[in-house]
Protein backbone atom coordinates (compact mmCIF):
# COMPACT_ATOMS: atom_id res chain seq x y z
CA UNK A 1 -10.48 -296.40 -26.73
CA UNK A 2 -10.06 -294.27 -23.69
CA UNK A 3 -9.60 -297.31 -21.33
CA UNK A 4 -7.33 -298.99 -23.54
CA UNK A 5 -5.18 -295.39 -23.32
CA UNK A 6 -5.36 -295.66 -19.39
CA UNK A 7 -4.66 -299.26 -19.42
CA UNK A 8 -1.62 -298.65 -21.38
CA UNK A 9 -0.41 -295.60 -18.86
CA UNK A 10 -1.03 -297.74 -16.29
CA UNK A 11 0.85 -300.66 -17.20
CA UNK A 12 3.99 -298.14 -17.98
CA UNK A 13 3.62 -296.77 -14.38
CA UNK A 14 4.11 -300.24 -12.80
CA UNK A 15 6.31 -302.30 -15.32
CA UNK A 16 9.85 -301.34 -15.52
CA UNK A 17 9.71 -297.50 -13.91
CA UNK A 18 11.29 -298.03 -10.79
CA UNK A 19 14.47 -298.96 -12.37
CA UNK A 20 15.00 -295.64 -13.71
CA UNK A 21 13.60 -293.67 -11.06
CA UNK A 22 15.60 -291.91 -8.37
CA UNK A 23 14.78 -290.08 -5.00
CA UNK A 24 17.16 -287.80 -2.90
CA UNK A 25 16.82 -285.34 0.20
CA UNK A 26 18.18 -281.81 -1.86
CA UNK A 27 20.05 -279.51 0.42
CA UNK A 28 18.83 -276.14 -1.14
CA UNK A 29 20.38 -273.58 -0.33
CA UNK A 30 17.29 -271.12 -1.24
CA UNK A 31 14.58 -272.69 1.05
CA UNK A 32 17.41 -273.47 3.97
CA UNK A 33 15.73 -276.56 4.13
CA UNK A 34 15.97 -280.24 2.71
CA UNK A 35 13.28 -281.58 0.30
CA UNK A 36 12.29 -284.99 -1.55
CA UNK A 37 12.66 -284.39 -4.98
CA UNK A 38 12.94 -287.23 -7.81
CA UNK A 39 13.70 -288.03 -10.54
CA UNK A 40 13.51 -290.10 -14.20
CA UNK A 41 16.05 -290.68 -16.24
CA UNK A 42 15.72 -293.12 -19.51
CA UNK A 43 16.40 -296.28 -19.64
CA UNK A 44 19.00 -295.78 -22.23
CA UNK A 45 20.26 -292.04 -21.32
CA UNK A 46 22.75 -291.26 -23.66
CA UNK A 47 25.33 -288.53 -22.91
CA UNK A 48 25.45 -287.20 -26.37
CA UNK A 49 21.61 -286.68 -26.93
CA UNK A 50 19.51 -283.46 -25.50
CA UNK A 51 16.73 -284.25 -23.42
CA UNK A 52 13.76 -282.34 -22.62
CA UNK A 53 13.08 -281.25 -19.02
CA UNK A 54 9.62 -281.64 -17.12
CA UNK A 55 9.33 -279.93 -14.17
CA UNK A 56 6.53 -281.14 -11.48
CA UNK A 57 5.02 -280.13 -8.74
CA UNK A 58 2.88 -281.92 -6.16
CA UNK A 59 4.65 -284.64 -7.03
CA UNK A 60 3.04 -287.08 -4.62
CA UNK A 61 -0.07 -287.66 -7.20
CA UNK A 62 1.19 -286.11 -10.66
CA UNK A 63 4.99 -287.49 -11.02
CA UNK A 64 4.23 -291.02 -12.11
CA UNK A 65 1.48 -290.12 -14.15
CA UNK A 66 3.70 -287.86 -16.10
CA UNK A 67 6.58 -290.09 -16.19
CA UNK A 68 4.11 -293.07 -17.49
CA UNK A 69 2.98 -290.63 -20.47
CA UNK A 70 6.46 -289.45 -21.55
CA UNK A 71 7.43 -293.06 -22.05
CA UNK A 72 4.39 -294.18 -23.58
CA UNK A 73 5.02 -291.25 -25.92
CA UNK A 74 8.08 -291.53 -26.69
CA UNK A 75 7.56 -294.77 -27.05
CA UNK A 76 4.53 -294.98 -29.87
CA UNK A 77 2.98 -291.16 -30.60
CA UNK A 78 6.26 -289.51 -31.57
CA UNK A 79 8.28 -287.45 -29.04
CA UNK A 80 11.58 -287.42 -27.64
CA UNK A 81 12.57 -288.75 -24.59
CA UNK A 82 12.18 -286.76 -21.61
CA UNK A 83 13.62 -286.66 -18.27
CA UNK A 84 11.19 -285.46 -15.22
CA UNK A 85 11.52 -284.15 -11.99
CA UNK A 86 9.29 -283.99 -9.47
CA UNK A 87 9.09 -282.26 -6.32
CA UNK A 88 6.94 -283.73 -3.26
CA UNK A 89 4.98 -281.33 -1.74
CA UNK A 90 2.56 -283.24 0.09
CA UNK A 91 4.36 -283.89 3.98
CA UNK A 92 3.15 -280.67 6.86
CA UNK A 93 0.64 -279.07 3.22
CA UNK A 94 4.65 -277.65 1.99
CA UNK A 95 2.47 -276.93 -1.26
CA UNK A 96 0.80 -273.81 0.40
CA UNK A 97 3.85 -272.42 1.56
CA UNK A 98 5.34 -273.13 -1.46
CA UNK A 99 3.26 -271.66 -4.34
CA UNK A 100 1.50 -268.72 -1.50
CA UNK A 101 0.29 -265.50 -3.01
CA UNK A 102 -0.46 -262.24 -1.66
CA UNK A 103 -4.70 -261.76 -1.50
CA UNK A 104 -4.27 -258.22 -2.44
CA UNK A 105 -1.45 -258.16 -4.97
CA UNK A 106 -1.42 -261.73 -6.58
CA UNK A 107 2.72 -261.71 -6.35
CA UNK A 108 4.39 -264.62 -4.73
CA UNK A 109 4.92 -264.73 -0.63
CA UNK A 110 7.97 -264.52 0.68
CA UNK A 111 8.63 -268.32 0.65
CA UNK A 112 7.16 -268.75 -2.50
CA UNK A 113 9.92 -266.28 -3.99
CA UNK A 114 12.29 -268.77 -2.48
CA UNK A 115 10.48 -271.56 -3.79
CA UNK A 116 10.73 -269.54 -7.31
CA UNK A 117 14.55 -269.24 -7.03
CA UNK A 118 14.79 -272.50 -5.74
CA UNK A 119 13.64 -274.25 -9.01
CA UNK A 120 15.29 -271.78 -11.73
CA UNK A 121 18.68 -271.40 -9.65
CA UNK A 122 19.33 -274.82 -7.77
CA UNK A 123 16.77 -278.00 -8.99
CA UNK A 124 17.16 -277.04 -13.04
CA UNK A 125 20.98 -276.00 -12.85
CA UNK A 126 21.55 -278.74 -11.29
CA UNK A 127 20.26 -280.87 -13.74
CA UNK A 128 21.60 -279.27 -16.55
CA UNK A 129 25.12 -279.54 -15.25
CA UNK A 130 24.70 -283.50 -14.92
CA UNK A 131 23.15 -283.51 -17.86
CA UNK A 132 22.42 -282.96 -21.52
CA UNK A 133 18.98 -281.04 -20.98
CA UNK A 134 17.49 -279.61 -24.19
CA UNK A 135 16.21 -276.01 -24.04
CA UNK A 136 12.78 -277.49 -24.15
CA UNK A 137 11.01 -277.33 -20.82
CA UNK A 138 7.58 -278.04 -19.23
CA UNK A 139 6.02 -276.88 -15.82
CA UNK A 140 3.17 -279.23 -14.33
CA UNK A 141 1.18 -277.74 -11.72
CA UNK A 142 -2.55 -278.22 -10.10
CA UNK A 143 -4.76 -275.96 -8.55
CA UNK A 144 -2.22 -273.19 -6.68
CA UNK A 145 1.01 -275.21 -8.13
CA UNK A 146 -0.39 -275.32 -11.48
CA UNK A 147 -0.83 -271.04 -10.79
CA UNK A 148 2.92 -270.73 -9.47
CA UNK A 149 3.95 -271.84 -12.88
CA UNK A 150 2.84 -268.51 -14.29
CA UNK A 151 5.03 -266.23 -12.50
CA UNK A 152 7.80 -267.97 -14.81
CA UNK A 153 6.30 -265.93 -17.25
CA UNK A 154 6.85 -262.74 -15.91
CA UNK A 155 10.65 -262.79 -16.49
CA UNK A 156 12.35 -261.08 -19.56
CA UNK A 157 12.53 -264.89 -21.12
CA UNK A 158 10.17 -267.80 -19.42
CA UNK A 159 12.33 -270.39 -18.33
CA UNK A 160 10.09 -272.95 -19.33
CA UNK A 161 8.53 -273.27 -23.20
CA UNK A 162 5.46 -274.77 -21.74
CA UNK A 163 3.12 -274.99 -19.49
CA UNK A 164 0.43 -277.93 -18.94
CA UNK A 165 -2.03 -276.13 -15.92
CA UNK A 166 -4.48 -278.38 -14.57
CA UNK A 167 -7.92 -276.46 -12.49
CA UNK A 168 -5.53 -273.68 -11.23
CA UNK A 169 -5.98 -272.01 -8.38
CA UNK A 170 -5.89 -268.33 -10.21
CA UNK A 171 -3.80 -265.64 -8.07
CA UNK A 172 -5.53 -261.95 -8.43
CA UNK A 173 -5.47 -260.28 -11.70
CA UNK A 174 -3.54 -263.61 -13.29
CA UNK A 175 -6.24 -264.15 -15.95
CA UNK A 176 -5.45 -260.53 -17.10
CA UNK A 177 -1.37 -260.60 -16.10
CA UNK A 178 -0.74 -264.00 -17.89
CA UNK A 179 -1.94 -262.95 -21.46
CA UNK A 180 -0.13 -259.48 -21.26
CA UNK A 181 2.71 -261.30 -20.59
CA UNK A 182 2.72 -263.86 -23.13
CA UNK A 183 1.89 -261.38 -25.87
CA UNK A 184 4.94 -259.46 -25.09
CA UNK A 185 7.14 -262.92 -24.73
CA UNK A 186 9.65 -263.10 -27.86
CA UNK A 187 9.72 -266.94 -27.17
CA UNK A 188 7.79 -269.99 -28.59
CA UNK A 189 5.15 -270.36 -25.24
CA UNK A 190 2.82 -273.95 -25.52
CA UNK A 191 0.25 -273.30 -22.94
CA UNK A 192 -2.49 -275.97 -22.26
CA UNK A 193 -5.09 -275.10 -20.06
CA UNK A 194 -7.02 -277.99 -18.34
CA UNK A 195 -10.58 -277.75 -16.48
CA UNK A 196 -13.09 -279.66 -14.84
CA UNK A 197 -16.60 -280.00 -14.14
CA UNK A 198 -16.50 -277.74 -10.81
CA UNK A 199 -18.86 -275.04 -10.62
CA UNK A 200 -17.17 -273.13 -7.67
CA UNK A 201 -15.87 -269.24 -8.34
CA UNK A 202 -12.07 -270.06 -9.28
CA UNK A 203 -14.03 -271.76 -12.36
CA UNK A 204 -15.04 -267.90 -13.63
CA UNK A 205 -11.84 -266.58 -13.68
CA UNK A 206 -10.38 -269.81 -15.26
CA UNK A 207 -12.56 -268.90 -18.24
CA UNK A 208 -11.75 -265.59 -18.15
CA UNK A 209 -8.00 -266.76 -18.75
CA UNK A 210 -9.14 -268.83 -21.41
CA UNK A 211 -10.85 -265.68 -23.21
CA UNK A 212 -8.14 -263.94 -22.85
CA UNK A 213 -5.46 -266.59 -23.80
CA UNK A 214 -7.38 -267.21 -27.14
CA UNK A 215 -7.26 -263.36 -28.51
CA UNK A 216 -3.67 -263.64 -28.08
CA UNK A 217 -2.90 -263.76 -32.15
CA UNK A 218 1.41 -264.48 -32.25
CA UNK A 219 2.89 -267.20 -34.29
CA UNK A 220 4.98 -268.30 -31.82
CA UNK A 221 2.49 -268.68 -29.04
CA UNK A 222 0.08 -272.20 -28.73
CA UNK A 223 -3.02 -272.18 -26.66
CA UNK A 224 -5.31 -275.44 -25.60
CA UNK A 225 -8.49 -275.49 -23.38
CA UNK A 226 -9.67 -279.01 -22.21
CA UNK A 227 -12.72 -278.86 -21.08
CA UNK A 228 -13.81 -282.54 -18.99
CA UNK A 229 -17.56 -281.56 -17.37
CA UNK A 230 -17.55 -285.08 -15.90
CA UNK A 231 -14.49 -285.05 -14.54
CA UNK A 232 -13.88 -284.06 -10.36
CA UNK A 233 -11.20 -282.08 -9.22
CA UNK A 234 -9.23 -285.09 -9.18
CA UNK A 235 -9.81 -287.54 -12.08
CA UNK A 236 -9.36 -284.19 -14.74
CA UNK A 237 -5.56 -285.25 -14.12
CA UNK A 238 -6.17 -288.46 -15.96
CA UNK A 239 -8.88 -287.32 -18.30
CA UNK A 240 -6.50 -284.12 -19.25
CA UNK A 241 -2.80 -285.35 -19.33
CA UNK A 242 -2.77 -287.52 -21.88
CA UNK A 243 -4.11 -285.09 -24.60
CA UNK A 244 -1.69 -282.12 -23.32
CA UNK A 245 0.90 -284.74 -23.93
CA UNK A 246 -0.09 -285.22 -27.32
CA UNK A 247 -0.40 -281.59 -28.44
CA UNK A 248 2.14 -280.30 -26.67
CA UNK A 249 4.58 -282.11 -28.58
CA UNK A 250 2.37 -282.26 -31.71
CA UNK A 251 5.22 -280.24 -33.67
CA UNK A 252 7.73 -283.33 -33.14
CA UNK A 253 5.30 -285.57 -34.66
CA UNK A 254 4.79 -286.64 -38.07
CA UNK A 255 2.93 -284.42 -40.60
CA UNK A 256 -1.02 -285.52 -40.10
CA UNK A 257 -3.61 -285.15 -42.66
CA UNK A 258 -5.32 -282.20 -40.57
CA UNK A 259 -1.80 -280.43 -40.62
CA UNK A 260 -1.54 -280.95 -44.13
CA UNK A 261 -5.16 -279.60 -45.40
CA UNK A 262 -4.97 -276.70 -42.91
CA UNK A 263 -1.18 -275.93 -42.38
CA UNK A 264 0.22 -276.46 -46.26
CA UNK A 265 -2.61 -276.25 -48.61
CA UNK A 266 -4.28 -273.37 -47.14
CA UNK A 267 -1.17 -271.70 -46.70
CA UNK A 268 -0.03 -269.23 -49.59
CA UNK A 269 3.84 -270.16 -48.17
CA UNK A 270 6.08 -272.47 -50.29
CA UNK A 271 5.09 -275.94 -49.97
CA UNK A 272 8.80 -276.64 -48.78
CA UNK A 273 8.85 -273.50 -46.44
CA UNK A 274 6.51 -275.50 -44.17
CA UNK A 275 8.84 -278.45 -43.37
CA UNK A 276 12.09 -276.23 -43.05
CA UNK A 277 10.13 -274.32 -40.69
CA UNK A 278 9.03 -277.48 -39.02
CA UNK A 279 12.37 -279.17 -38.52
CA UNK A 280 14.02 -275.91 -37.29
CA UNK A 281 11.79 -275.17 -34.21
CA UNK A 282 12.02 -278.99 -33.87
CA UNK A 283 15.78 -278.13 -33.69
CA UNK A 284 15.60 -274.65 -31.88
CA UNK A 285 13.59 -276.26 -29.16
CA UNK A 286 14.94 -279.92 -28.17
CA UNK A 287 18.27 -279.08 -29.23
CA UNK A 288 19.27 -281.39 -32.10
CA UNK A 289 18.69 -282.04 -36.11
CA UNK A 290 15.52 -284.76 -36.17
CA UNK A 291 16.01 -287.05 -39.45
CA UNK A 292 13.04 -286.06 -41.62
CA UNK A 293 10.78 -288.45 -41.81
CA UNK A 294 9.65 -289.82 -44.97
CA UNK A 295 5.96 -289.28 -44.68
CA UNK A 296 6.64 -285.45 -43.92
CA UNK A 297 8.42 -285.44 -47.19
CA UNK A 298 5.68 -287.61 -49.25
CA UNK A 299 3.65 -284.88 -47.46
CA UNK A 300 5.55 -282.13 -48.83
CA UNK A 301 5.94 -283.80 -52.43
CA UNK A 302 1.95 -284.00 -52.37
CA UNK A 303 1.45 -280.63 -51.47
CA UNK A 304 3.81 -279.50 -54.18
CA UNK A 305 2.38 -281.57 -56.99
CA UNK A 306 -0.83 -280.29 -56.23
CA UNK A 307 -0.08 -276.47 -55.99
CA UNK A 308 2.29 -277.15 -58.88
CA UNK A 309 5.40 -275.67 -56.72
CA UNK A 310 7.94 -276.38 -58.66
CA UNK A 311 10.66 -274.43 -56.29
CA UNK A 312 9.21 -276.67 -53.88
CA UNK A 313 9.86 -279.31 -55.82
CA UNK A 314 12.99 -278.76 -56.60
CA UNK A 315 14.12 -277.99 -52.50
CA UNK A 316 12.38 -281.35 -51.84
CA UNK A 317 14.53 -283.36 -54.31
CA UNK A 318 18.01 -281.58 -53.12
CA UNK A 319 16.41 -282.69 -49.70
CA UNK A 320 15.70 -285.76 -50.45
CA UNK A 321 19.37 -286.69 -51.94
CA UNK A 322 20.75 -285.25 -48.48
CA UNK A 323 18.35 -287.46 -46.21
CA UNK A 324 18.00 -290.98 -48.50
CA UNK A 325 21.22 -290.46 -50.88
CA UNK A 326 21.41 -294.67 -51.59
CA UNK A 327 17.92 -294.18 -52.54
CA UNK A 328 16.05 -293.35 -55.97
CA UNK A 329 13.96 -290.58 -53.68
CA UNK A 330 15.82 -287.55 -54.94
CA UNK A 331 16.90 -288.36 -57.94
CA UNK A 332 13.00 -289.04 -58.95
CA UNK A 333 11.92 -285.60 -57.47
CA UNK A 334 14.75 -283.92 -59.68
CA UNK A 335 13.60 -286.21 -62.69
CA UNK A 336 9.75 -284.82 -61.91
CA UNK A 337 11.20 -280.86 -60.97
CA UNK A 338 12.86 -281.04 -65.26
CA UNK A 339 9.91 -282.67 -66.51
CA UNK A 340 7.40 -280.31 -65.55
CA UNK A 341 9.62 -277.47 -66.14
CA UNK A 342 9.85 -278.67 -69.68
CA UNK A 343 13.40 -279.61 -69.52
CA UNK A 344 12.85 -283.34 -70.87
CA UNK A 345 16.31 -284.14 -71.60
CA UNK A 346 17.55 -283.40 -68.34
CA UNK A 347 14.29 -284.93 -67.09
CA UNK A 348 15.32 -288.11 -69.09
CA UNK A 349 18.96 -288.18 -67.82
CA UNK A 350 18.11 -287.82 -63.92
CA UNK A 351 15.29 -290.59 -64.55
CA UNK A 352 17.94 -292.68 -65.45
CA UNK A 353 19.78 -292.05 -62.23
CA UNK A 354 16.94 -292.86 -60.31
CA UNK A 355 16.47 -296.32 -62.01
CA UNK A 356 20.01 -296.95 -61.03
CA UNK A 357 19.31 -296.39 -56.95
CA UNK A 358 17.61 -298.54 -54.28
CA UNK A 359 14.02 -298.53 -54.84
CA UNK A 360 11.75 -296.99 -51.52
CA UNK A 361 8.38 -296.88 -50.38
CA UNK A 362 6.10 -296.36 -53.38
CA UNK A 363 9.06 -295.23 -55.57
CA UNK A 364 10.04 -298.24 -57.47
CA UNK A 365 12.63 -298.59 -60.70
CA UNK A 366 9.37 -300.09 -63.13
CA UNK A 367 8.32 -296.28 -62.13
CA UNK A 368 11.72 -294.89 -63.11
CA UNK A 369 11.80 -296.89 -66.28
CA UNK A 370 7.51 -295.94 -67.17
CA UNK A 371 9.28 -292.40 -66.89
CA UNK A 372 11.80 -293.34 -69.47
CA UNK A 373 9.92 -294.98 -71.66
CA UNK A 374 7.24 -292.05 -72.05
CA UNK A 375 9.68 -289.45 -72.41
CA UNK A 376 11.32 -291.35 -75.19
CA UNK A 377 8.01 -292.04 -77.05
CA UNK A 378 6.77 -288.50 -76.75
CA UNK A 379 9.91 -286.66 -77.76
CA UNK A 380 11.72 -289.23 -79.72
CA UNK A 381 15.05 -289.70 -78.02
């Protein structure tokens, strides 16, 4: 299964990527210096649609391996399109300079607080004047780039929502400064931490981060560790990037059975509070109303059968009449909300409605009418 994955990211990095893939020299202003930066735009970029921004560094070896994965997943596992820049780093070790941190303090070097300012204040504005970036944005980083991408975290408000950190190079104190800040971050912070099989002391303070990252209790905060033992310092990038892909934007994808047992019926929430909740960070963080799917509301009518939540029940149906109105989806719900609340008249009356819309999924009007016909028989209408 694993190969098949690969072979599928690699086909996407050499069929069709060039087309939509840019390169420039950017005069920045910061650095006083020019640098190769690029750039992926979809296919079908549309002006009125927000797009989430990946930022990524050392782009020499991670850029089309990120850019493969956001249009495989966007494509078949359920996220938005993304747009990516990357940043070479590779020409006269630039990297070094770039990302540097004092031995003794673990702040940025002087360049590197150039570097800093030069991807907040010239590469991302610069985007986002061009275009219709979402407030959604990732960092990418290895080894000391993968560290740099912490010391976005140190601001009032991190400029980017998450961070996918491949065997970083860990500045002083980081594994203690990175949790302290997150914990105090009024934000929603993905973090995914990604590791190899290397023995060598970076690897200790690594895991001390990862301790550390995992007592951090806050709803708003989301913390992986891959862990790939047989993995060198440079194949983790492929073993590791797919599955940060996947639960990084695991919010904007359908409701899964694990979600369900864990997230709605061990929850003592209403049933419907869970997909309102759902659908508004969807909205607070890529910037636009997603159309709820109809297995997140089959989800949600499961859930509130079995917890008998008739509120729920009742939210779902108004819901449903909003999302599928030509379809006998909400009307059904509604019928189901009267029945149960021993309403059969009105129960029998909104069943009726429902036979009279366009049948969908497993909803069909022989359902409707078996609805009817019991209702009649049992209270003699």
């Amino acid at each position: 299964m694993k190969s098949f994955f690969l072979l599928l990211i690699a086909l996407f990095c050499t069929l069709g990527l060039s087309a939509q893939v840019t390169q420039e020299i950017f005069e920045s202003f910061k650095l006083q210096e020019r640098r190769d930066v690029r750039y992926y735009f979809p296919e079908n970029y549309d002006a009125e649609k927000t797009y989430p921004l990946v930022v990524v560094l050392d782009a020499e070896y991670l850029f089309d391996q990120v850019v493969a994965i956001s249009k495989f997943y966007s494509s078949f596992q359920g996220m938005p399109q993304a747009i990516v820049v990357g940043i070479h780093q590779y020409k006269d070790e630039l990297r070094w300079e770039d990302c540097a941190f004092d031995e003794e303090t673990g702040l940025p070097g002087e360049k590197a607080k150039n570097f800093f300012e030069f991807l907040g204040m010239e590469i991302i504005p610069y985007l986002a004047t061009n275009y219709n970036i979402a407030p959604f944005k990732i960092f990418v980083g290895y080894d000391i780039t993968a560290n740099f991408g912490n010391y976005y975290l140190f601001k009032d408000r991190s400029l980017f929502n998450a961070f996918i950190s491949i065997s970083p190079l860990l500045a002083p104190e980081m594994e203690n400064r990175v949790p302290t800040r997150i914990a105090a971050l009024n934000q929603q912070i993905f973090y995914h931490l990604i590791v190899g099989g290397n023995r060598d002391e970076t690897r200790n303070n690594v895991l001390q981060l990862d301790r550390a990252l995992s007592s951090v209790d806050k709803d708003n905060f989301t913390y992986y560790l891959d862990e790939y033992p047989q993995a060198n310092e440079l194949s983790v990038i492929s073993y590791g990037m797919g599955k940060a892909w996947d639960r990084t934007f695991s919010i904007f994808k359908p409701i899964s059975r694990k979600e369900y047992k864990e997230n709605i019926l061990a929850s003592d929430d209403p049933v419907f509070q869970y997909l309102n909740d759902k659908y508004q960070m969807i909205e607070d963080l890529f910037g636009f109303r997603k159309p709820v799917e109809l297995n997140d509301i089959m989800a949600i009518y499961a859930g509130s059968k079995k917890k008998q939540d008739l509120e729920s029940l009742k939210a779902l149906a108004a819901l449903c009449h909003k999302e599928y109105p030509s379809t006998m989806l909400g009307f059904y719900m509604e019928g189901e909300y009267y029945e149960q609340k021993g309403e059969p008249k009105k129960a029998l009356r909104t069943y009726e409605k429902a036979f009279g819309m366009e049948e969908i999924d497993f909803l069909t009007k022989e359902m409707a009418l078996e609805k009817m016909d019991a209702l009649k028989a049992d209270f003699g209408f």
